[in-house]
PDB file of N, CA and C in Angstrom:
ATOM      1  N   UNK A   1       4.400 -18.371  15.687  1.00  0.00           N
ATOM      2  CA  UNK A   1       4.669 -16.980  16.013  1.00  0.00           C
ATOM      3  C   UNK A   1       4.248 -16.091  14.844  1.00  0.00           C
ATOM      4  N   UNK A   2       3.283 -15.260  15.268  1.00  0.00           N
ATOM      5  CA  UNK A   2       3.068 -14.099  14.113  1.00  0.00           C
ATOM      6  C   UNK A   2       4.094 -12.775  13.870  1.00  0.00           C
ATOM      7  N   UNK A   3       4.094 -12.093  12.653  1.00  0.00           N
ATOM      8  CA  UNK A   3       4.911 -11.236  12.556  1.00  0.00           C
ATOM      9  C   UNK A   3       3.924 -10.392  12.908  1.00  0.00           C
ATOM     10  N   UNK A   4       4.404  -8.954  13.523  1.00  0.00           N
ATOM     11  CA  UNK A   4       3.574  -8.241  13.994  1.00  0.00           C
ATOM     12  C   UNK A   4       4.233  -6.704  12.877  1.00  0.00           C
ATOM     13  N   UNK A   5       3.314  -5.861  12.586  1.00  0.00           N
ATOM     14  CA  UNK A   5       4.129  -4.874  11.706  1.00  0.00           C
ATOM     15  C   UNK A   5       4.341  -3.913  12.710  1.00  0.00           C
ATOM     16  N   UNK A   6       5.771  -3.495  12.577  1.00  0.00           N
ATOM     17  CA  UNK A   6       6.828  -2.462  13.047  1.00  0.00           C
ATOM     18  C   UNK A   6       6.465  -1.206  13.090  1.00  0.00           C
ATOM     19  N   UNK A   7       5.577  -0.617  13.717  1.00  0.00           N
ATOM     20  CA  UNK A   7       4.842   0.556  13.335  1.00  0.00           C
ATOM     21  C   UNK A   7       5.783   1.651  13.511  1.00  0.00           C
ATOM     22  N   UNK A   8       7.062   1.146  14.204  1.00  0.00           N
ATOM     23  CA  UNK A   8       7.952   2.095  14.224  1.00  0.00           C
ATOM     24  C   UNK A   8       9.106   2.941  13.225  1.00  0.00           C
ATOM     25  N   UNK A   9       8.467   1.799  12.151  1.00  0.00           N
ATOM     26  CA  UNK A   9       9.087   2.315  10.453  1.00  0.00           C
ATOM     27  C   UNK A   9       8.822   3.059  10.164  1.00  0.00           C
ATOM     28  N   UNK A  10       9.245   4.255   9.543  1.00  0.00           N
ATOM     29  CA  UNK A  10       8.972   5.394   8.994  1.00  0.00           C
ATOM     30  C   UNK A  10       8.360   4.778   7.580  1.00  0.00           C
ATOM     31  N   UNK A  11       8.288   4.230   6.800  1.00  0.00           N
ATOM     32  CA  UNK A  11       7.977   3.522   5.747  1.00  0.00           C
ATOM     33  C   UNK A  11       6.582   3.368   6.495  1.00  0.00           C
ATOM     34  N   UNK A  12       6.376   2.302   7.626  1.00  0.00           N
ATOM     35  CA  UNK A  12       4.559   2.099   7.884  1.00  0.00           C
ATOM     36  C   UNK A  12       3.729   2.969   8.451  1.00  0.00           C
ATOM     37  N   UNK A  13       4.818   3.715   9.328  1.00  0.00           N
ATOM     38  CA  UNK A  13       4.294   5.353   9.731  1.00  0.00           C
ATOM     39  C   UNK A  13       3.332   6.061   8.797  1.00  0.00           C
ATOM     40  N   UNK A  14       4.298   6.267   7.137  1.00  0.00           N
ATOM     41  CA  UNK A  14       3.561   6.801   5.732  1.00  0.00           C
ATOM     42  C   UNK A  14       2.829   6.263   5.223  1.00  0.00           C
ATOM     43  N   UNK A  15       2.475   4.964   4.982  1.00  0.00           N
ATOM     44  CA  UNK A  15       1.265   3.909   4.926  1.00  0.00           C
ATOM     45  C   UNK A  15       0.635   4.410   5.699  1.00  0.00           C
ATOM     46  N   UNK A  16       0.639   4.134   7.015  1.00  0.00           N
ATOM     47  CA  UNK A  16      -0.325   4.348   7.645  1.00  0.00           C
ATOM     48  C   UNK A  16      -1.237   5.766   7.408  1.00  0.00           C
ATOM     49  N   UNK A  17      -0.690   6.577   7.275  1.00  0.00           N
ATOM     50  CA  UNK A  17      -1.249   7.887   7.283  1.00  0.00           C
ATOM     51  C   UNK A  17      -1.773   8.183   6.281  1.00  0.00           C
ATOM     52  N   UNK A  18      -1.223   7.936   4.630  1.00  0.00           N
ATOM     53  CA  UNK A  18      -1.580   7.479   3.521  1.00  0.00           C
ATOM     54  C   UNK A  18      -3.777   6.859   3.758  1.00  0.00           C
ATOM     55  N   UNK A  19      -3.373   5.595   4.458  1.00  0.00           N
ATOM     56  CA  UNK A  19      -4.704   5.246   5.080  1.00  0.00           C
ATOM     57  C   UNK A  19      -5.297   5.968   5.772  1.00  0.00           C
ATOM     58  N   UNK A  20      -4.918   6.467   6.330  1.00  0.00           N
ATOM     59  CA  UNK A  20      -5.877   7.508   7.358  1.00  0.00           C
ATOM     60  C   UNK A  20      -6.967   8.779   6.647  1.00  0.00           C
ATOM     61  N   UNK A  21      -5.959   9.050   5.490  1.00  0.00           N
ATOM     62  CA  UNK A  21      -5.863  10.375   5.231  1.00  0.00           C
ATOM     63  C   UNK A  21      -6.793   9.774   3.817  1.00  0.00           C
ATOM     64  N   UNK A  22      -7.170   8.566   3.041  1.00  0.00           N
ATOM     65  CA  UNK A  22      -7.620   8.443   2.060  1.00  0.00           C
ATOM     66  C   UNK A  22      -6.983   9.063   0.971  1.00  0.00           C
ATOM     67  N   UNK A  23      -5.592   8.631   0.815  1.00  0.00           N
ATOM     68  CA  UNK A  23      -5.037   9.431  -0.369  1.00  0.00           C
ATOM     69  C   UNK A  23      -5.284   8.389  -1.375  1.00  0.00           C
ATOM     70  N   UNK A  24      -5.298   9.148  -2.739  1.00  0.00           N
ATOM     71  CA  UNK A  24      -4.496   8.085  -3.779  1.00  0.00           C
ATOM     72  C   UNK A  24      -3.653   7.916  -4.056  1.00  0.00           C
ATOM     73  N   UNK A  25      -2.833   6.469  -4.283  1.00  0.00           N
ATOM     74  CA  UNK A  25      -1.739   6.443  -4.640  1.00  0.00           C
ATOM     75  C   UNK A  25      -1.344   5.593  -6.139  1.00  0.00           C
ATOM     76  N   UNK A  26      -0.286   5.747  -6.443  1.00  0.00           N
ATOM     77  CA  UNK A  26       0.128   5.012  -7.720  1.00  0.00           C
ATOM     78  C   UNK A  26       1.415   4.333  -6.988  1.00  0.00           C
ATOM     79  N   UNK A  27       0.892   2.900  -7.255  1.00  0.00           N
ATOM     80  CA  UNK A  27       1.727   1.833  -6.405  1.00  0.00           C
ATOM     81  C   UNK A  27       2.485   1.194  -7.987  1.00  0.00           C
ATOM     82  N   UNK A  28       3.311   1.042  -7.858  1.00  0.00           N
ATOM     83  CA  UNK A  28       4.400   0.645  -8.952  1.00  0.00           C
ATOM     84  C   UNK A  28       4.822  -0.878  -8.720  1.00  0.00           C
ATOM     85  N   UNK A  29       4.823  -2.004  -9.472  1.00  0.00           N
ATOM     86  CA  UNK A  29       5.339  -3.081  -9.311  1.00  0.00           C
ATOM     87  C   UNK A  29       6.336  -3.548  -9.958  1.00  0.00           C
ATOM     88  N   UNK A  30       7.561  -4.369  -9.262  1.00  0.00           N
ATOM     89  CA  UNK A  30       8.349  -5.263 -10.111  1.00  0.00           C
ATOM     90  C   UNK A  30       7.828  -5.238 -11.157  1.00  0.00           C
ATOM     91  N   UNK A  31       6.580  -5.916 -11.721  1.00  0.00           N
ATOM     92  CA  UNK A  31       6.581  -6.015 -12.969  1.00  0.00           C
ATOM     93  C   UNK A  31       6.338  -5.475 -13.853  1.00  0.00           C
ATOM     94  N   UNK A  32       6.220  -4.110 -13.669  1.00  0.00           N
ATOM     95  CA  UNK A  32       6.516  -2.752 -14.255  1.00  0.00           C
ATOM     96  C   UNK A  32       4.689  -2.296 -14.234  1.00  0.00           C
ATOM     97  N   UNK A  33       3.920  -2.995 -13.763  1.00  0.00           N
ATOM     98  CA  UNK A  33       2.676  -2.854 -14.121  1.00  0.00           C
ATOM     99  C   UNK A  33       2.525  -1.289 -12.752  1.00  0.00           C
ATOM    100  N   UNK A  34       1.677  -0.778 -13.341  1.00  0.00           N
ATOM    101  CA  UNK A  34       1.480   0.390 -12.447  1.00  0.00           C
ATOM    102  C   UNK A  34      -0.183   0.389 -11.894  1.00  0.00           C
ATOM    103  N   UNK A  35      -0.260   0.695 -10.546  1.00  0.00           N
ATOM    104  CA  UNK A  35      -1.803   0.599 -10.320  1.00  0.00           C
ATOM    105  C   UNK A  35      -1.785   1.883  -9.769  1.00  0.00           C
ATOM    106  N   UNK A  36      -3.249   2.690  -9.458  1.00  0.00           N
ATOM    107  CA  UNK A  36      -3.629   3.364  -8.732  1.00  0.00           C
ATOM    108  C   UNK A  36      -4.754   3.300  -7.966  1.00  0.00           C
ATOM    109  N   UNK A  37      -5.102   3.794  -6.918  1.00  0.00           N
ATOM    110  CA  UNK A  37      -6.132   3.587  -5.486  1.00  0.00           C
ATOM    111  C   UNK A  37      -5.930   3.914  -4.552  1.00  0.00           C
ATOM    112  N   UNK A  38      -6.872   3.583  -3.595  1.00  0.00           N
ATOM    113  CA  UNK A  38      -6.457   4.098  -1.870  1.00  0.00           C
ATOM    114  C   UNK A  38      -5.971   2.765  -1.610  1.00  0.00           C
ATOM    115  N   UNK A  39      -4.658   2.202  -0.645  1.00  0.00           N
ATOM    116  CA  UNK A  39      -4.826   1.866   0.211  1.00  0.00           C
ATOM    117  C   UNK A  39      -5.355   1.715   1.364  1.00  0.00           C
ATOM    118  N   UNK A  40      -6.249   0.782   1.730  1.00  0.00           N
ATOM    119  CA  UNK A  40      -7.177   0.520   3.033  1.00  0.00           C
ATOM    120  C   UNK A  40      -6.475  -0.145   4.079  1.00  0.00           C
ATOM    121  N   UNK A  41      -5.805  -1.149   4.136  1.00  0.00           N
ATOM    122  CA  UNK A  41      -5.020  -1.839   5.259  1.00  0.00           C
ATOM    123  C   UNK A  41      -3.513  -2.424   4.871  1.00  0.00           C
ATOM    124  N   UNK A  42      -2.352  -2.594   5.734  1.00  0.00           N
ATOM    125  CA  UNK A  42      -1.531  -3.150   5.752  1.00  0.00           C
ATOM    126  C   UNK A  42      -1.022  -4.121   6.689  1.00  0.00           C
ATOM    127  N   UNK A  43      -0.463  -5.304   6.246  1.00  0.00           N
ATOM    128  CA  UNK A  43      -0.089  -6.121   7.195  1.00  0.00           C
ATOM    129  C   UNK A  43       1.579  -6.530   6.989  1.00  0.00           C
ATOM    130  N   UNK A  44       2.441  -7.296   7.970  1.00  0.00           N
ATOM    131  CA  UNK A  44       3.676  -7.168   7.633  1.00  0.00           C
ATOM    132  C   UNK A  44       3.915  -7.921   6.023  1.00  0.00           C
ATOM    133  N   UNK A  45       2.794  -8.359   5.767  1.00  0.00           N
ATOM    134  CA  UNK A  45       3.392  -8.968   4.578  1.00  0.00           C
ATOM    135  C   UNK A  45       2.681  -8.646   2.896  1.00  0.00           C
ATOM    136  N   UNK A  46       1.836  -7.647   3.187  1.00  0.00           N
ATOM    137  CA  UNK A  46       0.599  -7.197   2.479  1.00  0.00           C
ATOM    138  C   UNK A  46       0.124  -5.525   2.047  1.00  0.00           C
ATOM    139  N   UNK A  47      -0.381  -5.187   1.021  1.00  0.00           N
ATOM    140  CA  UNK A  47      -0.828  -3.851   0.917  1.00  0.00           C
ATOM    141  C   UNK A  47      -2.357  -4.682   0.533  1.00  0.00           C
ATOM    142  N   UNK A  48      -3.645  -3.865   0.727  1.00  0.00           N
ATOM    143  CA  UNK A  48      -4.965  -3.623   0.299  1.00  0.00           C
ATOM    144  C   UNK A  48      -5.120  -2.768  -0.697  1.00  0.00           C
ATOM    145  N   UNK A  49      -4.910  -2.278  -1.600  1.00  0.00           N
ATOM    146  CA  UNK A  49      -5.489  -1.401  -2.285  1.00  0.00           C
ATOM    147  C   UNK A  49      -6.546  -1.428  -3.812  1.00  0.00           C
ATOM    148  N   UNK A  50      -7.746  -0.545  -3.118  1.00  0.00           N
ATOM    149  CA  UNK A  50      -8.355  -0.703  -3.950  1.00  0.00           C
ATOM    150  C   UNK A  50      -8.548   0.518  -5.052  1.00  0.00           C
ATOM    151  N   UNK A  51      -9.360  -0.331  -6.393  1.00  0.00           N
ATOM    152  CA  UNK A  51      -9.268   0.873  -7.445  1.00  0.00           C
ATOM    153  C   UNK A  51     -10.526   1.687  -7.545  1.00  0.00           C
ATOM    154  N   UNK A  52     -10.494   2.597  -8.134  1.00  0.00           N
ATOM    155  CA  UNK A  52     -11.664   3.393  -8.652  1.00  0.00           C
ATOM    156  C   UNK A  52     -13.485   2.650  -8.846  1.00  0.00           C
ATOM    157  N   UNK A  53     -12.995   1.149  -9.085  1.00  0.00           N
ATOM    158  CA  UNK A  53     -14.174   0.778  -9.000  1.00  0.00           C
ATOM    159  C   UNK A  53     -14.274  -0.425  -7.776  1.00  0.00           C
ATOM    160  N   UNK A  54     -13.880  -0.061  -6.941  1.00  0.00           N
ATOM    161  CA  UNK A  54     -13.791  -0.267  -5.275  1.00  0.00           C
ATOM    162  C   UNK A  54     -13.626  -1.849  -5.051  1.00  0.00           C
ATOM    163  N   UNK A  55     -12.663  -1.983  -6.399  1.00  0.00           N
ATOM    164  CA  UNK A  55     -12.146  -3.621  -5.982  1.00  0.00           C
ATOM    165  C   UNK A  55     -10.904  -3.640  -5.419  1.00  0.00           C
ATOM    166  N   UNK A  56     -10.975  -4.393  -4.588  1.00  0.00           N
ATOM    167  CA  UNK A  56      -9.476  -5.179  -3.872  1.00  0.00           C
ATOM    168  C   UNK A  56      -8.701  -5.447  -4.791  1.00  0.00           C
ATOM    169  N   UNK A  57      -7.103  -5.367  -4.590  1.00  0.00           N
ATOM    170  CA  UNK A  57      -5.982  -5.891  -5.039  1.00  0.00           C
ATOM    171  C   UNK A  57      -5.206  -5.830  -4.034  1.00  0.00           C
ATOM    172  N   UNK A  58      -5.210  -7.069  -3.168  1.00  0.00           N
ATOM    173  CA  UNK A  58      -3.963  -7.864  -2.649  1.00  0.00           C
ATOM    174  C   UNK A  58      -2.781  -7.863  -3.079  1.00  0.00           C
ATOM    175  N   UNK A  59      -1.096  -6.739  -2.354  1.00  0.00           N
ATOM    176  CA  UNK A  59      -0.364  -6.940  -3.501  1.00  0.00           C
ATOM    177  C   UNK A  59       0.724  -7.275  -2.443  1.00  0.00           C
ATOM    178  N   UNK A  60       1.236  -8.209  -3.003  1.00  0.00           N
ATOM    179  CA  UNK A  60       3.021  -8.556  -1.536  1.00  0.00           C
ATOM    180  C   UNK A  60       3.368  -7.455  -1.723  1.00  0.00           C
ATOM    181  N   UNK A  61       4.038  -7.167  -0.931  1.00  0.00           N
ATOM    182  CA  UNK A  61       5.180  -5.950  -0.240  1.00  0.00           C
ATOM    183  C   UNK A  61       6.843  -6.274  -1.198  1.00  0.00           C
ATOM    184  N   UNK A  62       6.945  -7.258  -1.295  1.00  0.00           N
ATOM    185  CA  UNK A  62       7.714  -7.870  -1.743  1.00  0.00           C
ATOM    186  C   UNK A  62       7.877  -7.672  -3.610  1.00  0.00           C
ATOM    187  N   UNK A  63       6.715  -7.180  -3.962  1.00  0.00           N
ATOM    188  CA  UNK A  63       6.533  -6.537  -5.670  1.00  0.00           C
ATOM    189  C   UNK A  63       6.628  -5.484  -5.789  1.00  0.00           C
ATOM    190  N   UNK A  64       6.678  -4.497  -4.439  1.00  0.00           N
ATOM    191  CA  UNK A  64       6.554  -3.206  -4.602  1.00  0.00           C
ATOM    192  C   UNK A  64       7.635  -2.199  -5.225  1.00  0.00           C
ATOM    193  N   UNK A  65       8.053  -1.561  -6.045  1.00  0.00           N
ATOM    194  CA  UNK A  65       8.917  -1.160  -6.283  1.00  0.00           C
ATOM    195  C   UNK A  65       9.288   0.523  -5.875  1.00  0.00           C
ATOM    196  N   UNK A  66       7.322   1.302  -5.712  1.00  0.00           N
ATOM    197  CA  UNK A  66       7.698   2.492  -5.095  1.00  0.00           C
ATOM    198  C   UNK A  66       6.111   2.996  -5.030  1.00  0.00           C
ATOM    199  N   UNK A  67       5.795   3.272  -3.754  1.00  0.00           N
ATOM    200  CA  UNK A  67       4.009   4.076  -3.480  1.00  0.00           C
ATOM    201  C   UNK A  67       4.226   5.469  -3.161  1.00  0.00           C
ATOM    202  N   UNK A  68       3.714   6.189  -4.477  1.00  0.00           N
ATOM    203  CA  UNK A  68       3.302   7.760  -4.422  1.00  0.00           C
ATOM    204  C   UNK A  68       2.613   7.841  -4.398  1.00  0.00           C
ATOM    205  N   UNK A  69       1.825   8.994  -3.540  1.00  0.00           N
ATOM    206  CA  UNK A  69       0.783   9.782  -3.389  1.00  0.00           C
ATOM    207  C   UNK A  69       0.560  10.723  -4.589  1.00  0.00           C
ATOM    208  N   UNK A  70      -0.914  10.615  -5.138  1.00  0.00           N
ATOM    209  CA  UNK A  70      -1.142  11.461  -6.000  1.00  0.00           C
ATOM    210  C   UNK A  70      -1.263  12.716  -5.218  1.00  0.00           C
ATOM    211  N   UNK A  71      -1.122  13.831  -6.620  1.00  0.00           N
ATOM    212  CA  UNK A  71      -1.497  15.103  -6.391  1.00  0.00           C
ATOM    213  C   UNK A  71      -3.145  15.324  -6.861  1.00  0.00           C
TER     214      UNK A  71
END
């Protein structure tokens, strides 16, 4: 059985749109490390986001500690 993501979260709602909209964000991790990029896709168990020099970083959902949108 696959998990299917809950699009009815207000949490994947803002992802989602986040993606839509090509924002940048500064994604914050447990391990205090801080990234910034667009997110491109999400899955129930996954963020995509890539950086300035248009590499992937695969990050669990599960490290996340908080995704802002830049100004």
């Amino acid at each position: 059985m696959t998990a299917e993501l809950e699009t009815n979260l207000p949490s994947v709602r803002q992802i989602q749109t986040l993606i839509r909209d090509n924002k940048e964000v500064e994604l914050k991790l447990s391990t205090n490390d801080l990234l910034t990029g667009q997110i491109r896709w999400q899955d129930p168990d996954c963020l995509c986001l890539y950086d300035h020099y248009d590499q992937p970083t695969i990050v669990w959902r599960q490290a996340i500690v908080y995704i802002k949108p830049k100004l």
